[in-house]
C-alpha atoms as a PDB file:
ATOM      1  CA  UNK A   1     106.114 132.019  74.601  1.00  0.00           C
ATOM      2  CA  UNK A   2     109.014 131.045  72.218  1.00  0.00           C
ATOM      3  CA  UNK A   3     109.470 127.286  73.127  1.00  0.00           C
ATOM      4  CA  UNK A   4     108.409 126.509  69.553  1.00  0.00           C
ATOM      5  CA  UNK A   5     109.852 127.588  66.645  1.00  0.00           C
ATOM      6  CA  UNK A   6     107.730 125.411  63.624  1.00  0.00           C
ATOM      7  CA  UNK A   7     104.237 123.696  63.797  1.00  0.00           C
ATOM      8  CA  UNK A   8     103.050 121.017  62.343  1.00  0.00           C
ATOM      9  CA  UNK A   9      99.088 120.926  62.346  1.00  0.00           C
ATOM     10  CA  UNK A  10      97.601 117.345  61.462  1.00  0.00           C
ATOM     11  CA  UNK A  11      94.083 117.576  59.648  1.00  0.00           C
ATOM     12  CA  UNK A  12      91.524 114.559  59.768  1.00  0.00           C
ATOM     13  CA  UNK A  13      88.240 116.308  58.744  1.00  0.00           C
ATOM     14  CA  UNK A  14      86.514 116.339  61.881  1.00  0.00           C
ATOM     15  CA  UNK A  15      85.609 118.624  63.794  1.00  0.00           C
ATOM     16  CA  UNK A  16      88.316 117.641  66.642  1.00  0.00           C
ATOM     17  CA  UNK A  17      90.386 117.682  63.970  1.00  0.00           C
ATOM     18  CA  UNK A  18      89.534 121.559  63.452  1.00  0.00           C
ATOM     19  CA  UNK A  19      90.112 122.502  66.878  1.00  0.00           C
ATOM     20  CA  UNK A  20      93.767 121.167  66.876  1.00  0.00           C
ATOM     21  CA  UNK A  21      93.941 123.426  63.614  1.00  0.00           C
ATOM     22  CA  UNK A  22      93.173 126.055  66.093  1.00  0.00           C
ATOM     23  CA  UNK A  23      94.903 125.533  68.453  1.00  0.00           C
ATOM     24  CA  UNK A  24      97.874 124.780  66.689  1.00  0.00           C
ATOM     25  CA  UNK A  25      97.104 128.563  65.026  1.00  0.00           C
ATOM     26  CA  UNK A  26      96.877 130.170  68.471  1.00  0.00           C
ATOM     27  CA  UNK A  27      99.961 128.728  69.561  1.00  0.00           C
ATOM     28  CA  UNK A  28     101.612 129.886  66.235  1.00  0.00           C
ATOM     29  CA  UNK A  29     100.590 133.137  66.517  1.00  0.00           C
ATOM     30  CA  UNK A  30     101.979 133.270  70.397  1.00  0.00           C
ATOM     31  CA  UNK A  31     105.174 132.118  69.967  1.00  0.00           C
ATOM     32  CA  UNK A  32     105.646 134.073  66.328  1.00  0.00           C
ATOM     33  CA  UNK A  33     106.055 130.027  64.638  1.00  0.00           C
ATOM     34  CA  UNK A  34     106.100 129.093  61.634  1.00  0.00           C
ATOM     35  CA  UNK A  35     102.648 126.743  61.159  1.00  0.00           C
ATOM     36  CA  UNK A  36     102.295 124.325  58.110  1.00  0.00           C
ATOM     37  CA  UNK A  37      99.313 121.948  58.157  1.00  0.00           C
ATOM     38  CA  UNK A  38      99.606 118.529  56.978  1.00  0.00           C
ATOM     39  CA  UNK A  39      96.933 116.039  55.944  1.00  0.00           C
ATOM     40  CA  UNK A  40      97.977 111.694  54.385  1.00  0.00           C
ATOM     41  CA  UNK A  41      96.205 110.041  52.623  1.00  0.00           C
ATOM     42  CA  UNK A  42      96.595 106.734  52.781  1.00  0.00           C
ATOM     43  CA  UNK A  43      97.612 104.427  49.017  1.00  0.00           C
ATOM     44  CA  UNK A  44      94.596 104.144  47.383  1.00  0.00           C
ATOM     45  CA  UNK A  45      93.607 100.245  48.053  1.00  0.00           C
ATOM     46  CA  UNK A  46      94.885  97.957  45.049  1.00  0.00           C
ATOM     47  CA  UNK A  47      91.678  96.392  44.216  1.00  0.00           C
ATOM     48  CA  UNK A  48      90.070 100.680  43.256  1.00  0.00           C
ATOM     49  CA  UNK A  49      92.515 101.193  41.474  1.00  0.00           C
ATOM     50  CA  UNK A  50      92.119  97.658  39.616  1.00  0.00           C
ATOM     51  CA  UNK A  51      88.335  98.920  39.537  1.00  0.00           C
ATOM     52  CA  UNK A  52      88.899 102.251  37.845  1.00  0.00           C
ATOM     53  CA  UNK A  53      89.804 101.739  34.239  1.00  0.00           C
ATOM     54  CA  UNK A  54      89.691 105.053  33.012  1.00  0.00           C
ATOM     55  CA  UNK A  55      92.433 106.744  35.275  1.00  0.00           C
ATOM     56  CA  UNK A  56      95.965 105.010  35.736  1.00  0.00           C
ATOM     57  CA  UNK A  57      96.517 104.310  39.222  1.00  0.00           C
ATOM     58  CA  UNK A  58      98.998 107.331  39.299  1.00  0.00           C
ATOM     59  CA  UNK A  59      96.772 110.103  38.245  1.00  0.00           C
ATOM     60  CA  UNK A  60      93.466 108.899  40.667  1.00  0.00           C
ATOM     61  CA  UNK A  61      96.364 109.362  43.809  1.00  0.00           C
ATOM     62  CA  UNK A  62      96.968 112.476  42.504  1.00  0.00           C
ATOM     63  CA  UNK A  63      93.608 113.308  41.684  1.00  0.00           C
ATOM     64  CA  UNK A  64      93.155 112.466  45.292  1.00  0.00           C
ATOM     65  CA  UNK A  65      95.926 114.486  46.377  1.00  0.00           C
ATOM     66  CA  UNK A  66      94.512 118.224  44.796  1.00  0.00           C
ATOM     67  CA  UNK A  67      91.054 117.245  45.804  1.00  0.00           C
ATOM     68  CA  UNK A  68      92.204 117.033  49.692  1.00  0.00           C
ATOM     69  CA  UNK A  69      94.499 120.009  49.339  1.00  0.00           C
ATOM     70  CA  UNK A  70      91.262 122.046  48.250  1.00  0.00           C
ATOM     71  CA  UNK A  71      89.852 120.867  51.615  1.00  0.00           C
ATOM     72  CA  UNK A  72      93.141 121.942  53.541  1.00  0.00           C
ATOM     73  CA  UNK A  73      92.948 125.357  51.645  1.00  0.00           C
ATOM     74  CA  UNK A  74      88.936 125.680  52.682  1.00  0.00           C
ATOM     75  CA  UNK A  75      89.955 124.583  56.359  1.00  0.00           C
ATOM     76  CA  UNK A  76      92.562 127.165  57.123  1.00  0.00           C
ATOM     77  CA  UNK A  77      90.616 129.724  55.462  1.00  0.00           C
ATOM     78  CA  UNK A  78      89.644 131.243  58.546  1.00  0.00           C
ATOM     79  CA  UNK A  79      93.527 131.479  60.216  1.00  0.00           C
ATOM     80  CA  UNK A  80      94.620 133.526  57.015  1.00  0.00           C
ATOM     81  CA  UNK A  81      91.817 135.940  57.035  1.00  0.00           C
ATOM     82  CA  UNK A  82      93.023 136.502  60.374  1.00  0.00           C
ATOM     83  CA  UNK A  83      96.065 137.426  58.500  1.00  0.00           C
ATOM     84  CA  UNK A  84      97.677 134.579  59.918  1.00  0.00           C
ATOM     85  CA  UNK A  85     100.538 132.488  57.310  1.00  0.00           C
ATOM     86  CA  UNK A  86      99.482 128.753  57.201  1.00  0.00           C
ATOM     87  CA  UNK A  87     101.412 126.378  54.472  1.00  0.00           C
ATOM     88  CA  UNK A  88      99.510 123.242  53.393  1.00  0.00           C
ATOM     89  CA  UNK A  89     100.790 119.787  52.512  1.00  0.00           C
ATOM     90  CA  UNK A  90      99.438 116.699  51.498  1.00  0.00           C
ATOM     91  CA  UNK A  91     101.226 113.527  52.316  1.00  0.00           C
ATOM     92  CA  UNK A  92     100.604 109.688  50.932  1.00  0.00           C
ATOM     93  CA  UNK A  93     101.557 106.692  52.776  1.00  0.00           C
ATOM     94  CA  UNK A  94     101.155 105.755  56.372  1.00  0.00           C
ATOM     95  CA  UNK A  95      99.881 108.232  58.219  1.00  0.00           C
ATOM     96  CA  UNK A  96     102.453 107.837  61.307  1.00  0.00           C
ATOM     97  CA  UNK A  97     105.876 107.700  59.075  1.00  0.00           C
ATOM     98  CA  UNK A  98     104.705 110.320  57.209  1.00  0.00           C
ATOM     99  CA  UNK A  99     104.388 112.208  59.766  1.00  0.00           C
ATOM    100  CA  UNK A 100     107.573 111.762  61.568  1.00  0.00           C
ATOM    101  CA  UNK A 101     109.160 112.200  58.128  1.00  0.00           C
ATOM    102  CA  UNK A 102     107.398 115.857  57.583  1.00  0.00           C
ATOM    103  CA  UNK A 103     108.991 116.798  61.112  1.00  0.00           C
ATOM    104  CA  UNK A 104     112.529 115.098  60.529  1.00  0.00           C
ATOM    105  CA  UNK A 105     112.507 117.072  56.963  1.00  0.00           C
ATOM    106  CA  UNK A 106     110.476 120.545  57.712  1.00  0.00           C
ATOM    107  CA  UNK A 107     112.650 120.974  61.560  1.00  0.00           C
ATOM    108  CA  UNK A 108     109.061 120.845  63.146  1.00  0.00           C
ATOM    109  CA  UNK A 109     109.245 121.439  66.404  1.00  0.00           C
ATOM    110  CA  UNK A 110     105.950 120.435  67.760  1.00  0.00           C
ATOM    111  CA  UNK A 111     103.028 118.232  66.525  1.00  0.00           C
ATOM    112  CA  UNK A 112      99.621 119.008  67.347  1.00  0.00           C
ATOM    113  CA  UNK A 113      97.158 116.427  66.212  1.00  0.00           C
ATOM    114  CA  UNK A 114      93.181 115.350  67.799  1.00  0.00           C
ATOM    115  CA  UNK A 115      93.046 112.134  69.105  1.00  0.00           C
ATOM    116  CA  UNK A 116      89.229 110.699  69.817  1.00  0.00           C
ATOM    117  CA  UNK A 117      90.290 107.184  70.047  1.00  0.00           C
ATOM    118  CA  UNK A 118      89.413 105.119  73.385  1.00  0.00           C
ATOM    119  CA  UNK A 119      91.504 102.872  73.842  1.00  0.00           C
ATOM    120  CA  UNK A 120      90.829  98.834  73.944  1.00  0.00           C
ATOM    121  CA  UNK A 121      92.551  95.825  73.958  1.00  0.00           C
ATOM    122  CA  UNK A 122      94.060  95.927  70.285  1.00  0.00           C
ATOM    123  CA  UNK A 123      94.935  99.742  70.800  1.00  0.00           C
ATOM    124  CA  UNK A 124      96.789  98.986  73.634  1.00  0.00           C
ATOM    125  CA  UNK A 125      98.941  96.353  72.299  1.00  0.00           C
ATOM    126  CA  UNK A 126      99.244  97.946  69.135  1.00  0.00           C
ATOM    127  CA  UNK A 127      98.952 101.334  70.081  1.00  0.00           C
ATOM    128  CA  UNK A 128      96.294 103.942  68.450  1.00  0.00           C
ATOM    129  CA  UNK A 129      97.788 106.357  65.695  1.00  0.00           C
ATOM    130  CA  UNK A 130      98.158 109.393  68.019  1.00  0.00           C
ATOM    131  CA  UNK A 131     100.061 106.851  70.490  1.00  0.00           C
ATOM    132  CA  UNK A 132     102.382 105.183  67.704  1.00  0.00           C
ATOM    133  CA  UNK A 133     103.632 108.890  66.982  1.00  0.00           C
ATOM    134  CA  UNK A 134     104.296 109.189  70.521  1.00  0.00           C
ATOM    135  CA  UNK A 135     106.891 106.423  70.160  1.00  0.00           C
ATOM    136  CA  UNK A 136     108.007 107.337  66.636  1.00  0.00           C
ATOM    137  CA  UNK A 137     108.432 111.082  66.114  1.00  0.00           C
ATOM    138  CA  UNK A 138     110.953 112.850  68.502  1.00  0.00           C
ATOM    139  CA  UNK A 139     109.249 116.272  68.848  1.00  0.00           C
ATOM    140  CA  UNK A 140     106.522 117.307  71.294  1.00  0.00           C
ATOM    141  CA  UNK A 141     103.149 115.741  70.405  1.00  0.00           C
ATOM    142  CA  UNK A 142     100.182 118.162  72.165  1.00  0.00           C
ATOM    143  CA  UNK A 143      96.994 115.867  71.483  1.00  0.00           C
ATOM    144  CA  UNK A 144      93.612 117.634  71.497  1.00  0.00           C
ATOM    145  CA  UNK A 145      91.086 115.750  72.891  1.00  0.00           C
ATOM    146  CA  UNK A 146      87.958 116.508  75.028  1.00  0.00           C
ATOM    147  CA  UNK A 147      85.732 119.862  75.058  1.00  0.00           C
ATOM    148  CA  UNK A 148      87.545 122.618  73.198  1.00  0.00           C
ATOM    149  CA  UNK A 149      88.639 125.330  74.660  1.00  0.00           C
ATOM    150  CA  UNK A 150      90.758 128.814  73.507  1.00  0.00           C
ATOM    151  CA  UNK A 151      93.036 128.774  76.169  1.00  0.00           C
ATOM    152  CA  UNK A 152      94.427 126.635  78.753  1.00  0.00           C
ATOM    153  CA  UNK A 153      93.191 128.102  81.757  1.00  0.00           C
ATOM    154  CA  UNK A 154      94.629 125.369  84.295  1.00  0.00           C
ATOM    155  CA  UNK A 155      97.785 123.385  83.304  1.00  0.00           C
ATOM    156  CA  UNK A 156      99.153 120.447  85.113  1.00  0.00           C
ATOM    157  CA  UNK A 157     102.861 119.443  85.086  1.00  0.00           C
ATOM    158  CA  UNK A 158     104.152 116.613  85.803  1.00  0.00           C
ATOM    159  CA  UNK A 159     108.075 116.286  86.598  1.00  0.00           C
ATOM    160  CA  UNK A 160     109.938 113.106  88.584  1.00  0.00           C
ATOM    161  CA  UNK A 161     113.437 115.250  90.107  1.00  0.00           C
ATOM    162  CA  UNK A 162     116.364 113.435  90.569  1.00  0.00           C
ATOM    163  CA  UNK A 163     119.355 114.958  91.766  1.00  0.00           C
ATOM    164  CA  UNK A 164     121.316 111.631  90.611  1.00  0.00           C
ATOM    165  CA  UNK A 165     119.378 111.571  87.309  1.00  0.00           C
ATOM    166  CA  UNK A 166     120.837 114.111  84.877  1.00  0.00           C
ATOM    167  CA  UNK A 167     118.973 112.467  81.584  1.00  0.00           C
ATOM    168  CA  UNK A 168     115.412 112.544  84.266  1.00  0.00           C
ATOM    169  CA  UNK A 169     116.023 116.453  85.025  1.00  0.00           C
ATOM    170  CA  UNK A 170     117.157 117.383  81.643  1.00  0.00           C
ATOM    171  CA  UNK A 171     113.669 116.115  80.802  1.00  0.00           C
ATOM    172  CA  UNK A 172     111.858 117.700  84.308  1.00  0.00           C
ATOM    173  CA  UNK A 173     113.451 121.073  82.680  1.00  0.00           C
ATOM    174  CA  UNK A 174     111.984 120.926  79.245  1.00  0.00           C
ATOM    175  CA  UNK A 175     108.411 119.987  80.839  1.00  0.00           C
ATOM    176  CA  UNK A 176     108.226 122.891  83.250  1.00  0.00           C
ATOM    177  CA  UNK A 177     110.312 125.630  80.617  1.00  0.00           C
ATOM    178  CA  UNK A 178     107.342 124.849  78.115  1.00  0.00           C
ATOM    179  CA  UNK A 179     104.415 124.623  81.359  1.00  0.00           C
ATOM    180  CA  UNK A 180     105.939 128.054  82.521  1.00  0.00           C
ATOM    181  CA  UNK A 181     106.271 129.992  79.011  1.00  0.00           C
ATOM    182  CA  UNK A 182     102.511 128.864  78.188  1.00  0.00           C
ATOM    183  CA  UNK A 183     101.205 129.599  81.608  1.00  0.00           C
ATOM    184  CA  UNK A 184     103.183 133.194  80.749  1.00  0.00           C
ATOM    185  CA  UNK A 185     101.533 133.280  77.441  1.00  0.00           C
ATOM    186  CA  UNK A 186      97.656 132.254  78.282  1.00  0.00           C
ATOM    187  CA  UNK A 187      97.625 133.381  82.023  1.00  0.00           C
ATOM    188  CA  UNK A 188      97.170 130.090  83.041  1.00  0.00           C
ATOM    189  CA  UNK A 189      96.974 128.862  86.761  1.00  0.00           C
ATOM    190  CA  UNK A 190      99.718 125.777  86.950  1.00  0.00           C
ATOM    191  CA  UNK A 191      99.952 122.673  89.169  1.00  0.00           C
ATOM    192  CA  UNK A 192     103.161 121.246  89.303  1.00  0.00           C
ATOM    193  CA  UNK A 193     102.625 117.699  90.680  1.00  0.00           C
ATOM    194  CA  UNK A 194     105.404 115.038  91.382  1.00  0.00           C
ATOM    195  CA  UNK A 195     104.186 111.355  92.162  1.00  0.00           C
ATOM    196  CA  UNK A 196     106.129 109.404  94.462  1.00  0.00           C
ATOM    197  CA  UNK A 197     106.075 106.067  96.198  1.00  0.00           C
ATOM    198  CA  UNK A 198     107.548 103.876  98.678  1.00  0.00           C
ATOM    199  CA  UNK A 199     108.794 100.652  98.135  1.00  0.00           C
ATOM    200  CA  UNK A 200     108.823 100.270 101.785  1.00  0.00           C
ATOM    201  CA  UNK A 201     105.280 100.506 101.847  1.00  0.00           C
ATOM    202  CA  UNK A 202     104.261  97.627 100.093  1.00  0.00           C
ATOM    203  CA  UNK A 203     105.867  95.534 102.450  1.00  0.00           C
ATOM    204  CA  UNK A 204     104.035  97.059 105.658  1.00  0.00           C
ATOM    205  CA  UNK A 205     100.686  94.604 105.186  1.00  0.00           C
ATOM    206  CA  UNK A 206     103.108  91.436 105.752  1.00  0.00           C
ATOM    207  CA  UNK A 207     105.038  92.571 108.793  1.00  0.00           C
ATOM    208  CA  UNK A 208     104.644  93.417 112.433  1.00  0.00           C
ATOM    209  CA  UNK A 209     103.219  95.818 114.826  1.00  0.00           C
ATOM    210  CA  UNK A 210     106.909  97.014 115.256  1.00  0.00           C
ATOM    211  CA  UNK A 211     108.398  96.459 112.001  1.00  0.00           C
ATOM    212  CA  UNK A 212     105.279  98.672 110.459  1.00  0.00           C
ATOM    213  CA  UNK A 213     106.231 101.535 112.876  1.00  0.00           C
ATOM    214  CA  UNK A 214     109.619 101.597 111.206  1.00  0.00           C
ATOM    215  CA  UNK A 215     108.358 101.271 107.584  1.00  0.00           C
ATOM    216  CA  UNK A 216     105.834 104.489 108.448  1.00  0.00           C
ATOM    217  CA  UNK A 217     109.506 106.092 109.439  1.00  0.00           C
ATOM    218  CA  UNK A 218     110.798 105.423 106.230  1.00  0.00           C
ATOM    219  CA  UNK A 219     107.878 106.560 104.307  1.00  0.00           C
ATOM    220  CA  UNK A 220     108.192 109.963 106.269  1.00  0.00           C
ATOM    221  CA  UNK A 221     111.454 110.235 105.706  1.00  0.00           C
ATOM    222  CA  UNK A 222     110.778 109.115 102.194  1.00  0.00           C
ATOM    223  CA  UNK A 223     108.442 111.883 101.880  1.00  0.00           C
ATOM    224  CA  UNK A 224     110.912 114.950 103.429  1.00  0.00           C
ATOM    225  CA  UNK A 225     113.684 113.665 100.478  1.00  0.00           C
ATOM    226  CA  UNK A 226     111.156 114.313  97.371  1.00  0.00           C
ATOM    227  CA  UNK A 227     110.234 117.211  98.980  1.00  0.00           C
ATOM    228  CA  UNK A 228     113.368 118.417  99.055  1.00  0.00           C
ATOM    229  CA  UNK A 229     114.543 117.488  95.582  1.00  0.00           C
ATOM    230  CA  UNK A 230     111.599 119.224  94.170  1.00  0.00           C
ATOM    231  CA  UNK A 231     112.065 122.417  96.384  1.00  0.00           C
ATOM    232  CA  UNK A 232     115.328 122.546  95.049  1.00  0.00           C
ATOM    233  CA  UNK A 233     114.297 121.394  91.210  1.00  0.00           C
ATOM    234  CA  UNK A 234     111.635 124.082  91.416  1.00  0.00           C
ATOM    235  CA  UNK A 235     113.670 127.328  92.698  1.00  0.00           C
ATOM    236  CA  UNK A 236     114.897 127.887  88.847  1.00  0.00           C
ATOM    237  CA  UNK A 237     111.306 129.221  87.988  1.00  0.00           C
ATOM    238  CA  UNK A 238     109.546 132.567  89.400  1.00  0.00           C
ATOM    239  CA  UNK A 239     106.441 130.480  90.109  1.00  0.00           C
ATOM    240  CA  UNK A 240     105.597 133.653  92.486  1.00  0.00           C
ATOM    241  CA  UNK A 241     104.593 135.365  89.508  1.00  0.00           C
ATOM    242  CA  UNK A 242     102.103 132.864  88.576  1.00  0.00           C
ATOM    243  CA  UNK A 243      98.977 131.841  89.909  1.00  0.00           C
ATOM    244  CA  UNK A 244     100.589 127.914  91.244  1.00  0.00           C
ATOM    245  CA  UNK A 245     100.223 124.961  93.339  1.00  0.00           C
ATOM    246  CA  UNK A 246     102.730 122.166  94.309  1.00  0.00           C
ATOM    247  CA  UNK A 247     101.495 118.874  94.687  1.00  0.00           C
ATOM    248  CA  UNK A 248     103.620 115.848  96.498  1.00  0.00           C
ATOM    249  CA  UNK A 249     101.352 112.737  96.298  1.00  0.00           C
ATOM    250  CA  UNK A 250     102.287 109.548  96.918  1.00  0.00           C
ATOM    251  CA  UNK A 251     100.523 106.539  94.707  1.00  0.00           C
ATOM    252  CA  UNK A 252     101.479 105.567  90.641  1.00  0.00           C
ATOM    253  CA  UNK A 253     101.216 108.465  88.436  1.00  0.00           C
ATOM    254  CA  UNK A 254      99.018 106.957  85.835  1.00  0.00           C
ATOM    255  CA  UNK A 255      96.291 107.270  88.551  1.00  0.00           C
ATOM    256  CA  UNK A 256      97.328 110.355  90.679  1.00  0.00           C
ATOM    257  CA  UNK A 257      97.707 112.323  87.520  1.00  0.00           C
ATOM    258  CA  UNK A 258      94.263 111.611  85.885  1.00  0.00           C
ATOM    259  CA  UNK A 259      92.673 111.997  89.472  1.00  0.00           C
ATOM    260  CA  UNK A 260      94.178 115.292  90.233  1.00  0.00           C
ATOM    261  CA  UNK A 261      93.535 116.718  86.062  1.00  0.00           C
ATOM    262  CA  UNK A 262      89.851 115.847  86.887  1.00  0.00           C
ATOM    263  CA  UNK A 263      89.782 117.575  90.232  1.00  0.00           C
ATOM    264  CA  UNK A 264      91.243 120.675  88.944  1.00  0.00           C
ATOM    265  CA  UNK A 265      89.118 120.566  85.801  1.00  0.00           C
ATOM    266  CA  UNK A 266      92.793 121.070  83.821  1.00  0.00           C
ATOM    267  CA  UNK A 267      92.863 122.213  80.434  1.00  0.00           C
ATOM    268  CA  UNK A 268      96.306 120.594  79.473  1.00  0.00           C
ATOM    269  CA  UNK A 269      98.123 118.202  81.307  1.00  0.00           C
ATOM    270  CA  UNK A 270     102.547 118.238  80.419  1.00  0.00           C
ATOM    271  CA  UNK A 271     104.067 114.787  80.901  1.00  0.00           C
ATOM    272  CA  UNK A 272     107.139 113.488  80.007  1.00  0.00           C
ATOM    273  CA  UNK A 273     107.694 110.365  77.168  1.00  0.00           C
ATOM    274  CA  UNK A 274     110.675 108.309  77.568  1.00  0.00           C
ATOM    275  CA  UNK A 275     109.823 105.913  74.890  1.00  0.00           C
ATOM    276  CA  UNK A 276     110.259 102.101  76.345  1.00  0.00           C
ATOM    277  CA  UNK A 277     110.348  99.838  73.232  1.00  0.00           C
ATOM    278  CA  UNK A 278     109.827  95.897  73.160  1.00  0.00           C
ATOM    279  CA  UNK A 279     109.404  93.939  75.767  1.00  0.00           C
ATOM    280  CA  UNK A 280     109.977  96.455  78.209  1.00  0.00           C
ATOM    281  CA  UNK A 281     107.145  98.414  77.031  1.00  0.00           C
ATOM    282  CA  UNK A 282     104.876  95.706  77.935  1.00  0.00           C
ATOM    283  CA  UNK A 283     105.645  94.862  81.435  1.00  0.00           C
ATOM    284  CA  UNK A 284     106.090  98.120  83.090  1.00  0.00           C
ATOM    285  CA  UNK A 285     104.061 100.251  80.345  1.00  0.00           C
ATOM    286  CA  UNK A 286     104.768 104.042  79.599  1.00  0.00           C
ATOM    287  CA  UNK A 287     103.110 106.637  82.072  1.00  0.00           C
ATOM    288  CA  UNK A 288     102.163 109.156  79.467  1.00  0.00           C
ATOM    289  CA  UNK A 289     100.724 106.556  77.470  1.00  0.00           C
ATOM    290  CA  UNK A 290      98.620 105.119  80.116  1.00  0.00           C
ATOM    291  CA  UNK A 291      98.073 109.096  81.218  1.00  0.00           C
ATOM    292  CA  UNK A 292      96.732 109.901  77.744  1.00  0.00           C
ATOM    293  CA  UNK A 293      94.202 106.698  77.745  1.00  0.00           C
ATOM    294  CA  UNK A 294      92.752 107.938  81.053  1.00  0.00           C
ATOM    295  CA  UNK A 295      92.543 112.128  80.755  1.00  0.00           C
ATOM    296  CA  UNK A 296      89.731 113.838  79.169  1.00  0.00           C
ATOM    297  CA  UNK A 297      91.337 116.821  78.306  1.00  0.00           C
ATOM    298  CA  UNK A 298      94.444 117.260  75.842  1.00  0.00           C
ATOM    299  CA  UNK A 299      98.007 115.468  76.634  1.00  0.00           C
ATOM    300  CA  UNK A 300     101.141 117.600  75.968  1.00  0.00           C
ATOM    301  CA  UNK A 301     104.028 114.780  75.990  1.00  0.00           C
ATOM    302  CA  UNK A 302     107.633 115.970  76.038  1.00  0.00           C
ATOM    303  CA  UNK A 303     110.634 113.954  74.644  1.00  0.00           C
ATOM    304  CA  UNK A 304     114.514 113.917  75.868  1.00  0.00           C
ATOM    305  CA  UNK A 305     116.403 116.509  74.205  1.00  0.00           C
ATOM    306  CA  UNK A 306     118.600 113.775  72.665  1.00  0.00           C
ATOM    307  CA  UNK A 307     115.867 111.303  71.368  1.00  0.00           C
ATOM    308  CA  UNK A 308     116.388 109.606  67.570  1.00  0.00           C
ATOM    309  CA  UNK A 309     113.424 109.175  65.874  1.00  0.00           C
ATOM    310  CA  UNK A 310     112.600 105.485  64.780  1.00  0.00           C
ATOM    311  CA  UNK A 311     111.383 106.425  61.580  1.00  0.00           C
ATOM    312  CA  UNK A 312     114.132 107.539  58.797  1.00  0.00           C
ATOM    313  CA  UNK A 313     113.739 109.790  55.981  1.00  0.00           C
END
């Protein structure tokens, strides 16, 4: 697998937290990447440091600072006996900008981080810290959540073709080059699954015996075009050579997804991110957001080529 080039590791002294360290090492060591892992800590709190009288405020963030790199040092201990090469970093300020500015300035090319939240009211509006860098930082984010495991066994893709769409393939192509080359890598079964629906068929409840007939037409025919977009979208890959399955399933993918990742018992589920902001955000909602908040296992989410980041350096 060479889809990644640099990876940035996030450490938050857990033991989730460990198993992205892991898995962020595994990955290193199977594309050949460069791995550097990262942990922020946050400003100390004005009213400590107005509290501690015989340390300026300067040399208790920096005492700070050496006493959490120890604890990165002691944490990927067990990569470089391994003889793996890990870098360590410690970072103050917010965790999320930080973050995006370590990628923007290190070339990162993929974040792996653990993300235990659930998500409530607050964290939806808001967004929880693993989905803020979702919207922020413009590489790959592969969150590690649920039961760890060494290797992805089952992954689940999940690409939208549209021969009209050259921004929507681009982004169909970078989901299923990175599903393929890890499926390659781990010798992972893959299920490529493509969620459709049909406007037409939300109108069939408030029409008549006849008019429903024709809307089932539609929905068929509706049916043979996806199908034959993703035919076409998928003839690029040898998917003969890999233990596969092709879904076509009509609903919203925020449910099908989920349903099918829990059927298949999936070990990593690919989606892609196209970042709605404002207002926009809120009434039709991102699908790998509302993916991640409803999948127990970890969330690869993929990014346009072309993306800015919305943090600066």
């Amino acid at each position: 697998m060479k889809q990644f080039k640099s990876i940035l590791a996030i450490s938050d002294q857990d033991a989730l937290g460990e198993a992205a360290i892991e898995r962020a090492a595994t990955l290193a060591r199977g594309c050949q990447a460069r791995l550097t892992v990262v942990a922020v800590n946050e400003p100390l709190p004005r009213e400590v440091t107005h509290l501690v009288n015989l340390m300026l405020p300067q040399d208790l963030e920096e005492f700070a600072r050496r006493e959490r790199e120890d604890e990165l040092a002691h944490a990927v201990w067990p990569i470089q006996e391994r003889g793996g090469a890990v870098e360590i970093r410690v970072l103050v300020g917010d965790p999320v900008a930080e973050i995006t500015r370590e990628v923007l300035r290190g070339g990162h090319d993929l974040v792996v981080m653990a993300d235990a939240s659930t998500q409530g009211l607050m964290e939806w509006l808001v967004g929880t810290p693993a989905v803020q860098l979702i919207r922020k930082c413009p590489c790959p984010i592969w969150l590690v959540k649920g039961k760890w495991r060494q290797r992805c066994t089952r992954i689940l893709a999940a690409v939208d073709p549209d021969s009209e769409d050259e921004s929507r393939n681009a982004l169909n192509t970078r989901i299923m080059d990175v599903a393929v080359s890890l499926a390659q890598q781990e010798q992972s079964e893959i299920h490529v699954v493509h969620v459709w629906t049909a406007i037409e068929e939300k109108l069939i409840m408030d029409r008549r015996s006849a008019a429903r007939d024709e809307a089932d037409k539609d929905v068929l025919e509706g049916w043979g075009a996806h199908r034959k977009r993703l035919d076409a979208f998928l003839e690029r890959y040898a998917l003969e050579n890999l233990q596969h399955h092709v879904h076509l399933v009509r609903g919203e993918p925020a449910s099908v997804i989920p349903r099918i990742a829990k059927h298949r018992e999936v070990d990593l589920v690919i989606v892609g991110s196209r970042c709605r902001r404002g207002i926009a955000r809120f009434l039709a909602g991102n699908a790998a957001e509302r993916i991640l908040a409803r999948v127990d296992c970890p969330v690869l989410t993929v990014k346009p080529e072309d993306v800015l980041s919305q943090v600066s350096l």
